[in-house]
PDB file of N, CA and C in Angstrom:
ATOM      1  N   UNK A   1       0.846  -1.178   0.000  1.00  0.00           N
ATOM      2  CA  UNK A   1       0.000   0.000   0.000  1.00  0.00           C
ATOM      3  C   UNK A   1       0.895   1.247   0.000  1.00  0.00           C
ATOM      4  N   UNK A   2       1.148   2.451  -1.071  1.00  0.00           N
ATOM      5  CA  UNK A   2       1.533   3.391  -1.114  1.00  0.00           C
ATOM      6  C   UNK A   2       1.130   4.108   0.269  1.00  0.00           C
ATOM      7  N   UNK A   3       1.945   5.505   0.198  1.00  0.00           N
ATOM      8  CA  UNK A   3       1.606   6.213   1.547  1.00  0.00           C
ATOM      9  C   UNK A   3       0.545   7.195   1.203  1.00  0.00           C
ATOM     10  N   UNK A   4       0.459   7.145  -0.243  1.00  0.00           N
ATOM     11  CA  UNK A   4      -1.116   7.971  -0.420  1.00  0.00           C
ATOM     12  C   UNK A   4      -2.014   7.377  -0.106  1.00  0.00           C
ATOM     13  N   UNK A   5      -2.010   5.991   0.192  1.00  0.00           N
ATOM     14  CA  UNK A   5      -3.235   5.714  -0.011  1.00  0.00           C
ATOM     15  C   UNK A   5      -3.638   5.095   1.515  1.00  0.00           C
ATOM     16  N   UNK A   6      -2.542   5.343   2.404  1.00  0.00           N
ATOM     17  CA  UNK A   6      -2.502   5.451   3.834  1.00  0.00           C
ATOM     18  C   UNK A   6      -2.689   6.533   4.294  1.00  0.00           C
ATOM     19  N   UNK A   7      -2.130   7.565   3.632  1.00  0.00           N
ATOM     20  CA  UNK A   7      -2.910   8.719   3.894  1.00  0.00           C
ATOM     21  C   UNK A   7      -4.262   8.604   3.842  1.00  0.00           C
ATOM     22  N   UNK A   8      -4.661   8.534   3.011  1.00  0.00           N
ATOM     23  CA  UNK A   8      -6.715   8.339   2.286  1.00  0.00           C
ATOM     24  C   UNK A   8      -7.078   7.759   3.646  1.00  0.00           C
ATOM     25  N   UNK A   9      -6.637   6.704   4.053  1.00  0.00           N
ATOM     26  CA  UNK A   9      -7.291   6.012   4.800  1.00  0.00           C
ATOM     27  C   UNK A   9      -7.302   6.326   6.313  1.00  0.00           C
ATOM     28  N   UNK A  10      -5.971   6.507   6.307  1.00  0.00           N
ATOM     29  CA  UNK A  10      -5.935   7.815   7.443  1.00  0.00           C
ATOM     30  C   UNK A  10      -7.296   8.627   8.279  1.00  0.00           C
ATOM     31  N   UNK A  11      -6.836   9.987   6.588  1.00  0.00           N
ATOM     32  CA  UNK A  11      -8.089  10.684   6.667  1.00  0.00           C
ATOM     33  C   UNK A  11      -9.426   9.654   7.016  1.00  0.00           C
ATOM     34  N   UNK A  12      -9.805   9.140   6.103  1.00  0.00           N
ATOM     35  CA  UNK A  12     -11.091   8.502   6.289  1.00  0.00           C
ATOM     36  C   UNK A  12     -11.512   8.144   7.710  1.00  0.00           C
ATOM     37  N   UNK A  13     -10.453   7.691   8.102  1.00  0.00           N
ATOM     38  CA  UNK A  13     -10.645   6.770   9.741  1.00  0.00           C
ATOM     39  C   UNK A  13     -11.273   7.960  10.314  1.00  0.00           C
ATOM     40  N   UNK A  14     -10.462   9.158  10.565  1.00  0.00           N
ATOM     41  CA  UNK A  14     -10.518  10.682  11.259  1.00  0.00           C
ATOM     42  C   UNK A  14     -11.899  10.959  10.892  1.00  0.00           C
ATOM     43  N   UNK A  15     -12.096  10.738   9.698  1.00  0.00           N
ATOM     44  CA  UNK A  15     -13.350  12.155   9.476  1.00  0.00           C
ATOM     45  C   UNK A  15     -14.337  10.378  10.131  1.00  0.00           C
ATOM     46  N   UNK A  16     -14.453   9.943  10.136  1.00  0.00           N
ATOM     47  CA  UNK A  16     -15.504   8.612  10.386  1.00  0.00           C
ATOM     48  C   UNK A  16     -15.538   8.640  11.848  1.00  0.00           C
ATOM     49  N   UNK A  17     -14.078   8.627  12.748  1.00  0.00           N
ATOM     50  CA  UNK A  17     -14.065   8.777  14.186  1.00  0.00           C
ATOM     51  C   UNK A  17     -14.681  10.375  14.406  1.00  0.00           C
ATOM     52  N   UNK A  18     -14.482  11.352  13.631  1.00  0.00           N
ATOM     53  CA  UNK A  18     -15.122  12.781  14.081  1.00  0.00           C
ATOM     54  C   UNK A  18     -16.821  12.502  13.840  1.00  0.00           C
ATOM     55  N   UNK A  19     -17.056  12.076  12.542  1.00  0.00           N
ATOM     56  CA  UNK A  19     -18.566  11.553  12.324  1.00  0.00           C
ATOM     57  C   UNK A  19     -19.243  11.300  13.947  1.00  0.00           C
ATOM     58  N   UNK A  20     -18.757   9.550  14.030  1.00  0.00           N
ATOM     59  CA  UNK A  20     -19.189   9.204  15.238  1.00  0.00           C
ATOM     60  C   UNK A  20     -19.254   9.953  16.336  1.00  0.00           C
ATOM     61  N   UNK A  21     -18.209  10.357  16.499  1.00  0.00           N
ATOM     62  CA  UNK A  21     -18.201  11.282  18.006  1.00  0.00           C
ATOM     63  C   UNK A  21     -19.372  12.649  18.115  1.00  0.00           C
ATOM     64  N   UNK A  22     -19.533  13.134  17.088  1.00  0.00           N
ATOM     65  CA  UNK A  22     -20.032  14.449  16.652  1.00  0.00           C
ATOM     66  C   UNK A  22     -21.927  13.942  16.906  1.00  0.00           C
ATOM     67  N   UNK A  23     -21.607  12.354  16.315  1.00  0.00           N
ATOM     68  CA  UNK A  23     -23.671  12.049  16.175  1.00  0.00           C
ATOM     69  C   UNK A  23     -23.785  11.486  18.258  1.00  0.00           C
ATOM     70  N   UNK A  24     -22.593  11.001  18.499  1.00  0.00           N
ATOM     71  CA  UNK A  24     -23.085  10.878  19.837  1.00  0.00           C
ATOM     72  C   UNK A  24     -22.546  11.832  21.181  1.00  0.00           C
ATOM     73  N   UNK A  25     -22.655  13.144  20.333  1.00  0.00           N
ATOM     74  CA  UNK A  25     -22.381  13.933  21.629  1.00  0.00           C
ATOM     75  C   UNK A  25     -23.824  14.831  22.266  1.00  0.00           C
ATOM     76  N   UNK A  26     -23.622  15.581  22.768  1.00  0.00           N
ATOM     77  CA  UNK A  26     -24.175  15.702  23.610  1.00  0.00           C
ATOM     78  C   UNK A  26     -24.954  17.215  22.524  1.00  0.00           C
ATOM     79  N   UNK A  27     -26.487  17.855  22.649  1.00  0.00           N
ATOM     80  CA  UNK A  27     -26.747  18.867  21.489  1.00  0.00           C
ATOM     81  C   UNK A  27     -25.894  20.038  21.806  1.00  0.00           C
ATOM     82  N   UNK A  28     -25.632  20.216  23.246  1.00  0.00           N
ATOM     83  CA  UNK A  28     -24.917  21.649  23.415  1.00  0.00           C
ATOM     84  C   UNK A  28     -23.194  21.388  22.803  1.00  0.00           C
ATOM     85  N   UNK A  29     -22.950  20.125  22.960  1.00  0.00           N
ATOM     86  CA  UNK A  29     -21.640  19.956  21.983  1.00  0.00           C
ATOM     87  C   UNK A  29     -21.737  20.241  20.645  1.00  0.00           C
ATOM     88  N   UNK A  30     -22.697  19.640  20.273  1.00  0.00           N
ATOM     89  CA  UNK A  30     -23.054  19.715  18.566  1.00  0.00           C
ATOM     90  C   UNK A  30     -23.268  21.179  17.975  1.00  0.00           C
ATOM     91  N   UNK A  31     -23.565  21.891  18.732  1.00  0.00           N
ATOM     92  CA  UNK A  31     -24.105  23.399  18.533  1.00  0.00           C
ATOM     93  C   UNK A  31     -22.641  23.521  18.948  1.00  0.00           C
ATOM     94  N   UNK A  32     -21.890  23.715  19.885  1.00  0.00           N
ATOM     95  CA  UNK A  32     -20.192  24.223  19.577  1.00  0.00           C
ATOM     96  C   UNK A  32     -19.594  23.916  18.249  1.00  0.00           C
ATOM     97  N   UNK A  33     -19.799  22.965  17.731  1.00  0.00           N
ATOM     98  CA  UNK A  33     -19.062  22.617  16.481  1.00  0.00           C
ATOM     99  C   UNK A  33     -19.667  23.377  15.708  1.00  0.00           C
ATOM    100  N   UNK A  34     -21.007  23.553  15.492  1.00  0.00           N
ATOM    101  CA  UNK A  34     -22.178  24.340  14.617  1.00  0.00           C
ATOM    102  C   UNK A  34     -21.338  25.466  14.293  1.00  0.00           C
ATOM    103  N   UNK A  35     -21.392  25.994  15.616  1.00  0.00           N
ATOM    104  CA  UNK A  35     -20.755  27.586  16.139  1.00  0.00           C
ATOM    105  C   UNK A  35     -19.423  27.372  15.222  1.00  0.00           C
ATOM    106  N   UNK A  36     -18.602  26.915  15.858  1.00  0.00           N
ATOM    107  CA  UNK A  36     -16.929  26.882  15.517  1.00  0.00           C
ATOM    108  C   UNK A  36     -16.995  26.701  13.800  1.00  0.00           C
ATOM    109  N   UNK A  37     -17.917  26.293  13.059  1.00  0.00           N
ATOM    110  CA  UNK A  37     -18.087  26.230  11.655  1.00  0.00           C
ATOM    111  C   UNK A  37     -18.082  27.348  11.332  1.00  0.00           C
ATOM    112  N   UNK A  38     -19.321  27.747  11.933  1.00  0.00           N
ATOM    113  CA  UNK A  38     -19.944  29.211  11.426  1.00  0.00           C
ATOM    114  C   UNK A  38     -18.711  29.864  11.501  1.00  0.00           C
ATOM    115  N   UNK A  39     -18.509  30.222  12.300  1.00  0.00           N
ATOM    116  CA  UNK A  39     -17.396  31.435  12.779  1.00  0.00           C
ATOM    117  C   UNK A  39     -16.164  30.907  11.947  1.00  0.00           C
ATOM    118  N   UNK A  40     -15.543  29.478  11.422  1.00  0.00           N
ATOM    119  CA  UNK A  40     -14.624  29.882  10.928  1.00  0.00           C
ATOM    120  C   UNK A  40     -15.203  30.092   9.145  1.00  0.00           C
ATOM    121  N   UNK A  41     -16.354  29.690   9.073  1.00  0.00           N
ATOM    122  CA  UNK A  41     -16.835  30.299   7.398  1.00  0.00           C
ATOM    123  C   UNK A  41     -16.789  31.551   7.316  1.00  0.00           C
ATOM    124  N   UNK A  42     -17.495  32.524   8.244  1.00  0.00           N
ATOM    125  CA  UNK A  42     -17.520  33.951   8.399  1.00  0.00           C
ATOM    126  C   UNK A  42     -15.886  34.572   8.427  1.00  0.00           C
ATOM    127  N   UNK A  43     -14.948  34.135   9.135  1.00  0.00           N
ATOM    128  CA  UNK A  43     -13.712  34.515   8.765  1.00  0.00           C
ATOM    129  C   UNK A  43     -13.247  34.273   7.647  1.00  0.00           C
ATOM    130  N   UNK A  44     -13.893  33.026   6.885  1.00  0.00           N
ATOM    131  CA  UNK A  44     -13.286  33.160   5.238  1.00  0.00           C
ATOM    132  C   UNK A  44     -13.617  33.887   4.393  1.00  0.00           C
ATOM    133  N   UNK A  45     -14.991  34.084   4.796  1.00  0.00           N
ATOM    134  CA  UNK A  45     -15.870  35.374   3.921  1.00  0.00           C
ATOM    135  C   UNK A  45     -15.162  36.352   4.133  1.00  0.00           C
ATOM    136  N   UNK A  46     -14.942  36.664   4.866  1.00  0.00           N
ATOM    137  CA  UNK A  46     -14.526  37.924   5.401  1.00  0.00           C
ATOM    138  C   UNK A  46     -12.713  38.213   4.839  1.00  0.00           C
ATOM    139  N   UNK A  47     -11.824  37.559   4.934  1.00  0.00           N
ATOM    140  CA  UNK A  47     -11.114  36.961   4.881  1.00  0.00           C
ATOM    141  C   UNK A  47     -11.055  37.456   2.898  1.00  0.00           C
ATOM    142  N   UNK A  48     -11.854  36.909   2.149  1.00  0.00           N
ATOM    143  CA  UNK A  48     -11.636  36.501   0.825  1.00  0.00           C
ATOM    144  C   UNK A  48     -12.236  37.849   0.757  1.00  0.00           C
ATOM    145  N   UNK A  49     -13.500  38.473   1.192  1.00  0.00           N
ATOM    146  CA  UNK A  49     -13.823  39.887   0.870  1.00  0.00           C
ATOM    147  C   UNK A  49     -12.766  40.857   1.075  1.00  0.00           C
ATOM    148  N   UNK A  50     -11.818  40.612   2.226  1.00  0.00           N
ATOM    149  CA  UNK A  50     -10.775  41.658   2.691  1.00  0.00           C
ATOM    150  C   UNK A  50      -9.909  41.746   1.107  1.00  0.00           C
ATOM    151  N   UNK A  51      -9.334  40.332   0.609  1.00  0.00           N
ATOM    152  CA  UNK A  51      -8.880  39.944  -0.419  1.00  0.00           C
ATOM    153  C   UNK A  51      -8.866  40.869  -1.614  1.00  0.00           C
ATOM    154  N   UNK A  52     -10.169  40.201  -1.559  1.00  0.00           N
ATOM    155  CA  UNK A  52     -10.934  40.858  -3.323  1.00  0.00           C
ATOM    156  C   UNK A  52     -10.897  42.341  -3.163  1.00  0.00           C
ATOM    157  N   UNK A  53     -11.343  43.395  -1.978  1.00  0.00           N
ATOM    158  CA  UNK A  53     -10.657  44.717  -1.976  1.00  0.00           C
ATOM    159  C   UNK A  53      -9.886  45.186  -2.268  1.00  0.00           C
ATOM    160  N   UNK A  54      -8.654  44.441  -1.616  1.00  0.00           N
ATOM    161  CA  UNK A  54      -7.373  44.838  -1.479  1.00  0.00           C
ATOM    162  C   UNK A  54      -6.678  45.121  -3.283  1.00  0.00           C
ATOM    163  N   UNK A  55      -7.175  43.585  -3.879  1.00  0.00           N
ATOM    164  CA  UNK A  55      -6.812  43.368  -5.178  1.00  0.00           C
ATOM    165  C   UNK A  55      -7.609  44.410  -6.405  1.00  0.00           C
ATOM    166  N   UNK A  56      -8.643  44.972  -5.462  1.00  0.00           N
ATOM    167  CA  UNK A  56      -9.500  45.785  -6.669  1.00  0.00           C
ATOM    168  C   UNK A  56      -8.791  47.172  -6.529  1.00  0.00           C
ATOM    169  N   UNK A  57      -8.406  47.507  -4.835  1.00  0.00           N
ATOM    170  CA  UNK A  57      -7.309  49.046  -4.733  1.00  0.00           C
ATOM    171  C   UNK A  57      -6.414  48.971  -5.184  1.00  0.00           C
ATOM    172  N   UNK A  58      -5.933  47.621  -5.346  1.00  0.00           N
ATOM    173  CA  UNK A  58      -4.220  48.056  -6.419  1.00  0.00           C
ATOM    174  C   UNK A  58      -4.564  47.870  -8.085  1.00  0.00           C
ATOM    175  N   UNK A  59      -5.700  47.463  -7.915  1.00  0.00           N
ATOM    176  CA  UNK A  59      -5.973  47.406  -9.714  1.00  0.00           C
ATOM    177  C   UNK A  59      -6.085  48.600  -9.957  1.00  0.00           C
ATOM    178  N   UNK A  60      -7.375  49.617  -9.059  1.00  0.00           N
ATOM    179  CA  UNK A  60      -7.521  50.869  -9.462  1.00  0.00           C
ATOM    180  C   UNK A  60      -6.109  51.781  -8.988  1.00  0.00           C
ATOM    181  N   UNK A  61      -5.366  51.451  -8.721  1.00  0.00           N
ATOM    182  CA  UNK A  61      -4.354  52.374  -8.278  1.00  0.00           C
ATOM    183  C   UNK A  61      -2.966  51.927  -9.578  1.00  0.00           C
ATOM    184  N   UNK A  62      -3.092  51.562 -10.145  1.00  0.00           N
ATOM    185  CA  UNK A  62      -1.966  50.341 -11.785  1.00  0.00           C
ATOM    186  C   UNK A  62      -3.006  51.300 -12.486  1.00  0.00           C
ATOM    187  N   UNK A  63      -4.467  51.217 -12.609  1.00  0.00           N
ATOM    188  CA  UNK A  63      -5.332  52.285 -13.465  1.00  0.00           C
ATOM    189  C   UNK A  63      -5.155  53.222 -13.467  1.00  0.00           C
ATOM    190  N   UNK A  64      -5.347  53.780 -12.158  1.00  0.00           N
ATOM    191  CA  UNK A  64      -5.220  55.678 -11.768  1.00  0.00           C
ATOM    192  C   UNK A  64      -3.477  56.325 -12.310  1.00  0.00           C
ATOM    193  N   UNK A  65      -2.505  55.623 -12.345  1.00  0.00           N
ATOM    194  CA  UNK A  65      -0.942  55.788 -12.504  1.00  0.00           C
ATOM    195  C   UNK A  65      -1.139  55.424 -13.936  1.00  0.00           C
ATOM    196  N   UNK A  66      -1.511  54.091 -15.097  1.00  0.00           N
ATOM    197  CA  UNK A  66      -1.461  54.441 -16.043  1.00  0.00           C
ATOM    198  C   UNK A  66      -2.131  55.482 -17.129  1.00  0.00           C
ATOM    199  N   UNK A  67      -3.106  56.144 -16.027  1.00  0.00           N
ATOM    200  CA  UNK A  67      -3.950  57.143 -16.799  1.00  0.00           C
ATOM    201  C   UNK A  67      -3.303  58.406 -17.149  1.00  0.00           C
ATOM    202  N   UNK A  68      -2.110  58.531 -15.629  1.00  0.00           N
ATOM    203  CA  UNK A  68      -2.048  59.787 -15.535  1.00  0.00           C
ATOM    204  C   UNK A  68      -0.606  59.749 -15.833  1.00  0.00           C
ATOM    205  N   UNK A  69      -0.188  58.053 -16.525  1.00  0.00           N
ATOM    206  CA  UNK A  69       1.464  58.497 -17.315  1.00  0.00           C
ATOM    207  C   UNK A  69       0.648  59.033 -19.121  1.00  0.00           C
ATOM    208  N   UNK A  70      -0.316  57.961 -19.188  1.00  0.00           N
ATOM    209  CA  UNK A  70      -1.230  58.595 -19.971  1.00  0.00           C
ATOM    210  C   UNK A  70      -1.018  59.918 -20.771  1.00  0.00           C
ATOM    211  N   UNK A  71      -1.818  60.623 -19.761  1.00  0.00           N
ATOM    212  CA  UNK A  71      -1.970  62.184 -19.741  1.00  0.00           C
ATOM    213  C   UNK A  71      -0.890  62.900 -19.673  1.00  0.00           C
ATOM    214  N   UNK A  72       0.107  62.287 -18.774  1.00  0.00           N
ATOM    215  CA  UNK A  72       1.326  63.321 -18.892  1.00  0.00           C
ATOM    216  C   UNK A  72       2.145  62.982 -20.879  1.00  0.00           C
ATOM    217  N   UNK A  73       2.049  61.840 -21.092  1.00  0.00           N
ATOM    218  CA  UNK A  73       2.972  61.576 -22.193  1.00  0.00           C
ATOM    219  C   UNK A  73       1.721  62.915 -23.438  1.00  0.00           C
ATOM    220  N   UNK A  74       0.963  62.741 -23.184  1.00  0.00           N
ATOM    221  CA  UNK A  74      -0.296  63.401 -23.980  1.00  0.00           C
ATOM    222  C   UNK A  74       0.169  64.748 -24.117  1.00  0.00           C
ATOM    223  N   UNK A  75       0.592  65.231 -22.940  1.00  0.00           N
ATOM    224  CA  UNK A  75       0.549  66.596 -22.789  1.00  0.00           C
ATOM    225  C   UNK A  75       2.388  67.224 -23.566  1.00  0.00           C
ATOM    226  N   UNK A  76       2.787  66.263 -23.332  1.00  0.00           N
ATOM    227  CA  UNK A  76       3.978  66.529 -23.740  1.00  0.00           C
ATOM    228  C   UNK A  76       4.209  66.045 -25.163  1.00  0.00           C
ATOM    229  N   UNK A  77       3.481  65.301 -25.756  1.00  0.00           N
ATOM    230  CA  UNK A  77       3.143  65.194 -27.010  1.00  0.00           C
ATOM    231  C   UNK A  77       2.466  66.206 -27.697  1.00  0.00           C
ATOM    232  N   UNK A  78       1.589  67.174 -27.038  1.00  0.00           N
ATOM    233  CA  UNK A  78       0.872  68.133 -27.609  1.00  0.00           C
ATOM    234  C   UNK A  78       1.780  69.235 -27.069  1.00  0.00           C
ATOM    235  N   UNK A  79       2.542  69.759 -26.284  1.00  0.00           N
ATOM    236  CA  UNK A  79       3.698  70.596 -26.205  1.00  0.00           C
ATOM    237  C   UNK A  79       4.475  70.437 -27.286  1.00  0.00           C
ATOM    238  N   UNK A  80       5.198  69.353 -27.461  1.00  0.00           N
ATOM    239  CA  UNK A  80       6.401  68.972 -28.894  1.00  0.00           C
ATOM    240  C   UNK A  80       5.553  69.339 -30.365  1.00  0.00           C
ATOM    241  N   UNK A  81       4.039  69.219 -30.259  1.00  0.00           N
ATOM    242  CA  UNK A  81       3.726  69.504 -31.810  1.00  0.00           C
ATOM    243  C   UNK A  81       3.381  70.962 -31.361  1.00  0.00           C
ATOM    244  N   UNK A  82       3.305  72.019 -30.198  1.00  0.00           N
ATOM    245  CA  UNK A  82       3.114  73.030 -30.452  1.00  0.00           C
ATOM    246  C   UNK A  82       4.361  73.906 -30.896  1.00  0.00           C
ATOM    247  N   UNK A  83       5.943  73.487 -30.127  1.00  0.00           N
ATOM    248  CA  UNK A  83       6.552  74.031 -30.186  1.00  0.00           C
ATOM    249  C   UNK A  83       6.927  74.122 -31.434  1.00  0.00           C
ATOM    250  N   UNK A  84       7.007  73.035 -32.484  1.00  0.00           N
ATOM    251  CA  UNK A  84       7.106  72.627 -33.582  1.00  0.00           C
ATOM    252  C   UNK A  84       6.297  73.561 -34.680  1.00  0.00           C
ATOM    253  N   UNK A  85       4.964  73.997 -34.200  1.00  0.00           N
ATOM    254  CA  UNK A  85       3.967  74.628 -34.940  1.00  0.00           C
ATOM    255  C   UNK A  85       4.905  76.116 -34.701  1.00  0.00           C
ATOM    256  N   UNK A  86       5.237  76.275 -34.080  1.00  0.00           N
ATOM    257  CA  UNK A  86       5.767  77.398 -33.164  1.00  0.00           C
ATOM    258  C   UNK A  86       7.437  77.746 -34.208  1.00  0.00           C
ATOM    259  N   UNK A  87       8.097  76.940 -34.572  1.00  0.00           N
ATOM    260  CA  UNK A  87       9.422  76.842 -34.766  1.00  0.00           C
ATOM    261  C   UNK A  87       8.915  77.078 -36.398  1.00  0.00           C
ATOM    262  N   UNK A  88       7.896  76.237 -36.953  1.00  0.00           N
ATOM    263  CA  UNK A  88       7.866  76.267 -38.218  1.00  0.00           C
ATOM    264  C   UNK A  88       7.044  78.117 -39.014  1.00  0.00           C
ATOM    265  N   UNK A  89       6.237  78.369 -37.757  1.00  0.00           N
ATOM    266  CA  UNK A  89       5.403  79.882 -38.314  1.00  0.00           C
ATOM    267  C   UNK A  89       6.406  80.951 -38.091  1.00  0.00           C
TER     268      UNK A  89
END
């Protein structure tokens, strides 16, 4: 038997011994685990929302900087054809 597949079985035993234990505990136990779910789903939400912010302020901030190399190259492109208009009249 490979060690993956001692692993597998491993796991399996665990989540089967947590099964059991979990159907014969007690309801105010069962509601702790409930709880301890909840609360660690809500930290992932939370967690992946913090995320997805973070990744949308540096997108708009890579946006806001290429707009405004943008605008500067713009402006200095329309300076060089004025001076030019300027050199040639």
């Amino acid at each position: 038997m490979g060690n993956k597949t001692k692993g597998l079985l491993a796991l399996v035993g665990i989540g089967a011994l947590a099964y059991w234990k979990y159907k014969n505990s007690s309801d105010e136990d069962k509601q702790m685990v409930k709880d301890k779910i909840n609360t660690a789903k809500d930290n992932l939400n939370k967690w992946s929302s913090d995320l997805k912010d973070k990744a949308n302020n540096v997108a708009s901030q890579v946006q806001d900087k290429a707009n405004s190399v943008a605008s500067q190259a713009q402006d200095k492109a329309d300076d060089v054809a004025n001076k030019a208009q300027e050199a040639v009249s």
